[in-house]
Protein backbone atom coordinates (compact mmCIF):
# COMPACT_ATOMS: atom_id res chain seq x y z
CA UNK A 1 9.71 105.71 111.63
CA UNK A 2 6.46 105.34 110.25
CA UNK A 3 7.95 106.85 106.86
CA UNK A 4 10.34 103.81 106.95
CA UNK A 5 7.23 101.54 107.36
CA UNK A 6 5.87 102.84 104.01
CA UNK A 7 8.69 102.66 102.23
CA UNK A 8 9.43 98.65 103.21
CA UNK A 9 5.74 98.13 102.27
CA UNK A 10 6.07 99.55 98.76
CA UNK A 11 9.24 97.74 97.89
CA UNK A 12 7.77 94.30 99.17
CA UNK A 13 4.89 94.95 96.54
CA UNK A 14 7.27 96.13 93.97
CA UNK A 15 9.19 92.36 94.32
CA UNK A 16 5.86 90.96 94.35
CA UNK A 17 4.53 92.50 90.97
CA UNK A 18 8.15 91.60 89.27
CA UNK A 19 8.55 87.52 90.02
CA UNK A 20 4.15 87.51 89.07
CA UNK A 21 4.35 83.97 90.69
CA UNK A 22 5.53 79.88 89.23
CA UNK A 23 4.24 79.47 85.82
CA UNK A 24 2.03 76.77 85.37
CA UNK A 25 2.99 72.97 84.68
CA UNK A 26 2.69 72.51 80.86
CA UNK A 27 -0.16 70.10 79.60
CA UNK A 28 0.50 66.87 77.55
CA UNK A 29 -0.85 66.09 73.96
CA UNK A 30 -1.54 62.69 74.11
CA UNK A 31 -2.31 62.22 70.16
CA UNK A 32 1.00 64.62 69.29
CA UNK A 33 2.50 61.93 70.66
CA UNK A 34 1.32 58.49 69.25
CA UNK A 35 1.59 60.67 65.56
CA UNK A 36 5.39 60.78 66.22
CA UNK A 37 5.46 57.56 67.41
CA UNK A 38 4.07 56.46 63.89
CA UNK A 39 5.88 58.74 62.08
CA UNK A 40 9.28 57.34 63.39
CA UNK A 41 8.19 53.87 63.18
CA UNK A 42 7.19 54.45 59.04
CA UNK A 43 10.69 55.93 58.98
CA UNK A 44 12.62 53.35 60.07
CA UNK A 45 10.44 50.47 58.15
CA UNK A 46 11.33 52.96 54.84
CA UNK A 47 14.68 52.96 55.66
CA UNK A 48 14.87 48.94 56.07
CA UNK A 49 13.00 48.49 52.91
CA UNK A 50 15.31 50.73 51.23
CA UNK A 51 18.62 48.92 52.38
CA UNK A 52 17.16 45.37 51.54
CA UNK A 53 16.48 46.65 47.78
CA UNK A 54 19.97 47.83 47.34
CA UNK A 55 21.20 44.77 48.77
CA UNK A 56 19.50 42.28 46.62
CA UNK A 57 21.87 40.96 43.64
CA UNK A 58 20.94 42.37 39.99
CA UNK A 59 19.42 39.97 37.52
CA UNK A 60 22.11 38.02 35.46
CA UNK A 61 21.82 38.29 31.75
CA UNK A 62 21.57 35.16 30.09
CA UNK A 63 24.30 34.63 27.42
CA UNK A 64 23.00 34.58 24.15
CA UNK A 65 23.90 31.15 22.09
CA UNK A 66 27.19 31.86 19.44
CA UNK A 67 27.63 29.71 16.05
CA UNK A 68 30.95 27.98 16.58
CA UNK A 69 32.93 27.66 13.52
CA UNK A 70 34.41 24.20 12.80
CA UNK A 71 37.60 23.59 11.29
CA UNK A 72 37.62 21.47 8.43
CA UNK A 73 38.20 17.84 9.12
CA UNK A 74 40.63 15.59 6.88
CA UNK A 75 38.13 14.09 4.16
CA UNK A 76 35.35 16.00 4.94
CA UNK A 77 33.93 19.68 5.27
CA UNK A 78 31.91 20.93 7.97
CA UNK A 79 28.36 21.69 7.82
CA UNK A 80 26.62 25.30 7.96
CA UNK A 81 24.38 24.96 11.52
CA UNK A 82 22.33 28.01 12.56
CA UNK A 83 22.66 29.17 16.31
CA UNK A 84 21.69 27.35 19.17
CA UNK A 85 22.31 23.94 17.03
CA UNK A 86 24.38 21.28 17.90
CA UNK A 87 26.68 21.24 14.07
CA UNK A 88 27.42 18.28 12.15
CA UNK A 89 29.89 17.22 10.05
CA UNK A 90 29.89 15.49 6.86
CA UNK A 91 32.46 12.80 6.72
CA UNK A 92 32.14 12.06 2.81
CA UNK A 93 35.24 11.81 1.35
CA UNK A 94 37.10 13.89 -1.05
CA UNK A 95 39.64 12.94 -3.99
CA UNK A 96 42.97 12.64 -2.74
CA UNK A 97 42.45 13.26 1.12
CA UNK A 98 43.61 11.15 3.98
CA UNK A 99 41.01 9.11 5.57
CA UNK A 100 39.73 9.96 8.99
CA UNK A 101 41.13 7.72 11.53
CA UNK A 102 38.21 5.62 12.59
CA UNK A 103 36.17 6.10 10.15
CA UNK A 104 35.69 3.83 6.91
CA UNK A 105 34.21 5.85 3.92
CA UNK A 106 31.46 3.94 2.47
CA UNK A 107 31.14 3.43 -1.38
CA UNK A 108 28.43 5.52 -3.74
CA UNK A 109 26.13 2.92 -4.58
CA UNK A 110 26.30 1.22 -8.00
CA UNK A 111 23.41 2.11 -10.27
CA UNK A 112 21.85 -1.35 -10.97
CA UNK A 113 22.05 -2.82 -14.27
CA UNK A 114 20.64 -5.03 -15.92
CA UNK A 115 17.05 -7.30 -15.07
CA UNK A 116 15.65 -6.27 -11.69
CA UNK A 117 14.74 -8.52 -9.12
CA UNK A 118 11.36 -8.02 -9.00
CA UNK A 119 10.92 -9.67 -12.53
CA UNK A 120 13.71 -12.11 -12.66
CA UNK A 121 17.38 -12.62 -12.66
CA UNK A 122 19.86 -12.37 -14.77
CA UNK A 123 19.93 -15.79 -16.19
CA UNK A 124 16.20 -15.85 -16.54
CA UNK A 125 13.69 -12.50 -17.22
CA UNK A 126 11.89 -10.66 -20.25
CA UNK A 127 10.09 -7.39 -21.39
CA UNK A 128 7.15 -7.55 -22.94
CA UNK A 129 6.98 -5.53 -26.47
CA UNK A 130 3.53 -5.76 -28.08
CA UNK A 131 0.38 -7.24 -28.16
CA UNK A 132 -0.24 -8.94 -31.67
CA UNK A 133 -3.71 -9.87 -31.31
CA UNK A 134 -6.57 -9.47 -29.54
CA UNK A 135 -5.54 -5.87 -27.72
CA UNK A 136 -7.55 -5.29 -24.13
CA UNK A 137 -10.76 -5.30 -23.82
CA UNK A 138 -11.56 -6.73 -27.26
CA UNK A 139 -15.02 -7.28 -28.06
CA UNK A 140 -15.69 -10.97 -28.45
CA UNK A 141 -18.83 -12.91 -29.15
CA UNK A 142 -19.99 -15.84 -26.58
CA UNK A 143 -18.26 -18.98 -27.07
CA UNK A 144 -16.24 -17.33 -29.74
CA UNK A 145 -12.39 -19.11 -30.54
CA UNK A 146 -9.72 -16.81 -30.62
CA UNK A 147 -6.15 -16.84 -30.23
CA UNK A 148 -4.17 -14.01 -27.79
CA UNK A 149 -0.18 -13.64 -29.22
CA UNK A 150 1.91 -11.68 -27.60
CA UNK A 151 5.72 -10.61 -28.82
CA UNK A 152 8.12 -10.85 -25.90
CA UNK A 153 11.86 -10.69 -25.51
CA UNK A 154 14.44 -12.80 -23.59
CA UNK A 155 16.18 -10.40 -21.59
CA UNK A 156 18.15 -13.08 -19.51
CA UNK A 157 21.30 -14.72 -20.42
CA UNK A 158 19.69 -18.56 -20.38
CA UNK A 159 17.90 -20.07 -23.24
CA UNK A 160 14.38 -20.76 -23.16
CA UNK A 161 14.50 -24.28 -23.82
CA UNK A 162 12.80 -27.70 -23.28
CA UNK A 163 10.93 -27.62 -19.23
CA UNK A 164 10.13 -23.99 -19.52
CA UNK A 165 6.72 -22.80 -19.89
CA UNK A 166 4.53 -19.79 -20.35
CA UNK A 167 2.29 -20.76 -17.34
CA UNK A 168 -1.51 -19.30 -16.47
CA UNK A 169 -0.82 -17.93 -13.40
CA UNK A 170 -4.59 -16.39 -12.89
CA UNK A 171 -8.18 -15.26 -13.92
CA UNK A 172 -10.88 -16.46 -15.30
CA UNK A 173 -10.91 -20.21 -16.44
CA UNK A 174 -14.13 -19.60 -18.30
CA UNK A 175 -12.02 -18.60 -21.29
CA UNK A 176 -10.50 -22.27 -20.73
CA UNK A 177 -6.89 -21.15 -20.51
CA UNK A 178 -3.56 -23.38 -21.08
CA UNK A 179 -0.04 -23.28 -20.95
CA UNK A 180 2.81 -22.72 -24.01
CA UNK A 181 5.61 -25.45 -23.59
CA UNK A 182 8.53 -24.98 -25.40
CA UNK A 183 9.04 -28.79 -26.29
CA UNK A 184 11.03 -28.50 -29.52
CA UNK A 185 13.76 -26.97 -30.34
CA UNK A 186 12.16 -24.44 -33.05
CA UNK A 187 10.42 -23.26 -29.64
CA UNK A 188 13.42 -22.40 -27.85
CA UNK A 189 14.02 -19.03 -27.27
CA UNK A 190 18.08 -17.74 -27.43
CA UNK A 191 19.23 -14.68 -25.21
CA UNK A 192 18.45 -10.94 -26.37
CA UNK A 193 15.79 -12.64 -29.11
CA UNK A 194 12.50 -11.63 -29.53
CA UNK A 195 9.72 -14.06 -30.06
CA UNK A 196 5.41 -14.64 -30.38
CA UNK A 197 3.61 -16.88 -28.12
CA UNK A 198 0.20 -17.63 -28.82
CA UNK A 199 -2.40 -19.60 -26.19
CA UNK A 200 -5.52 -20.60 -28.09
CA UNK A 201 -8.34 -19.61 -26.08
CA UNK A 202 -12.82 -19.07 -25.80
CA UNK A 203 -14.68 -16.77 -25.15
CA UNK A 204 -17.88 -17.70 -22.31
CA UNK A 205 -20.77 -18.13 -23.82
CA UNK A 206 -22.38 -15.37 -20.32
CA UNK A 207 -22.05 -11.96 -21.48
CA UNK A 208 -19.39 -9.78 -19.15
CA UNK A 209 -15.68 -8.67 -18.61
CA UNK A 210 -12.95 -11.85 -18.42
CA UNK A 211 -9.43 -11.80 -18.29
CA UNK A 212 -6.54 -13.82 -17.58
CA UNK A 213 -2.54 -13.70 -16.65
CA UNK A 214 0.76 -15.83 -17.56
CA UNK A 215 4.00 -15.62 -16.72
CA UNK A 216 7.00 -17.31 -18.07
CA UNK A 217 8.57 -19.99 -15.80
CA UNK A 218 11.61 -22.15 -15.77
CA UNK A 219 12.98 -25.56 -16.04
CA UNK A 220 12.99 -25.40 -12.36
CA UNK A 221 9.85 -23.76 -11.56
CA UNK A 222 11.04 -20.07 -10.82
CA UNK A 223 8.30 -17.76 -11.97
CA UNK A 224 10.52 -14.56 -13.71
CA UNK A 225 9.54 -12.01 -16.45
CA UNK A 226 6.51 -9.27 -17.41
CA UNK A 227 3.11 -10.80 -16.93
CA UNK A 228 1.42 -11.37 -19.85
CA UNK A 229 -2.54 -10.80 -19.76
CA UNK A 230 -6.13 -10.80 -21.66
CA UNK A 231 -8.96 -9.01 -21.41
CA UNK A 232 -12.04 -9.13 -23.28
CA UNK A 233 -15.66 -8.12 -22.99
CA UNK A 234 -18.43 -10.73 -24.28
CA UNK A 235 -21.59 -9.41 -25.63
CA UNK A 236 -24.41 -10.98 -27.84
């Protein structure tokens, strides 16, 4: 009996040493935690990030501009134009093509001929050809008389005759200028035909540069032609 006793004893302690007790109750790392938090929270932002910039549409290319080449229009041809530029056409015409519907080609301007307007007409103008006496700025004494020719030609297709005049237009009337009237008709001047005309003039008797202008004008006053001029220079 009491060798029963010890043997129950010594196999309760034997259990007792095996099972060593309940572990204990595992302890919490508060900051393990909040760093995972983060961690997954960076993760998913990445990932979002990620899937937007795939998503977004690619930059287009913008086409580059391409010279267009024209066909040749009836009458005309087309004009070289450099890319990016809107190309014109010239619409001039060409021997023996068909005009372009629409479109009236314009004449080549004449060259002009003859007198231009700006000294006369053609019935009335003229050149002037040579100074016979008393060149520019001739020196003349004061209240010298002298006489200023000049050789002209009728360019115009009218006669110089009775009512026209070689007319002071301007200056100085110190040199007491007048007028050449072609009264007779030894004075009247035929088309194409040269001719002198002298005005009788003096010199001021104040030292200094004077000068004067004429023009030729016509039966009916019309001023036409090359101004005619002196100059002189009086000195003592």
């Amino acid at each position: 009996m009491k060798t029963k006793l010890t043997l129950f004893v010594l196999l309760f302690l034997l259990l007792t040493s095996c099972t060593g007790g309940a572990p204990p109750a595992p302890t919490v790392d508060v900051n393990a935690i909040n760093t995972a938090a983060v961690a997954t929270a960076m993760g998913q932002l990445s990932a979002q990030f990620t899937q937007t910039a795939l998503a977004a549409p690619s930059a287009t290319a913008i086409p580059t501009n391409t010279a267009v080449s024209l066909t040749t229009p009836v009458g005309g041809s087309p004009v070289a134009t450099t890319s990016g530029a809107l190309p014109t056409v010239s619409f001039n015409s060409t021997p023996g093509a068909s005009p372009i519907p629409g479109f009236t080609p314009l004449a080549s301007p004449a060259a002009p001929s003859g007198p231009t307007a700006s000294l006369g007409d053609a019935c009335n103008n003229n050149v002037f050809e040579a100074d016979i006496t008393i060149p520019d700025n001739s020196i003349m004494k004061p209240g010298e008389d002298f006489i200023k020719t000049w050789q002209v030609r009728n360019t115009g297709t009218c006669t110089w005759d009775e009512g026209y005049v070689l007319a002071f237009i301007g200056g100085d009337r110190a040199i007491d200028p007048t007028n050449y009237e072609f009264k007779k008709s030894s004075d009247f001047v035929a088309p194409n035909t040269s001719v002198q005309l002298s005005i009788p003039l003096t010199a001021p008797l104040t030292p200094g540069t004077y000068q004067g202008t004429w023009r030729m004008q016509s039966d009916s006053g019309y001023f036409f032609g090359t101004p005619l001029t002196v100059i002189i220079e009086v000195k003592k």
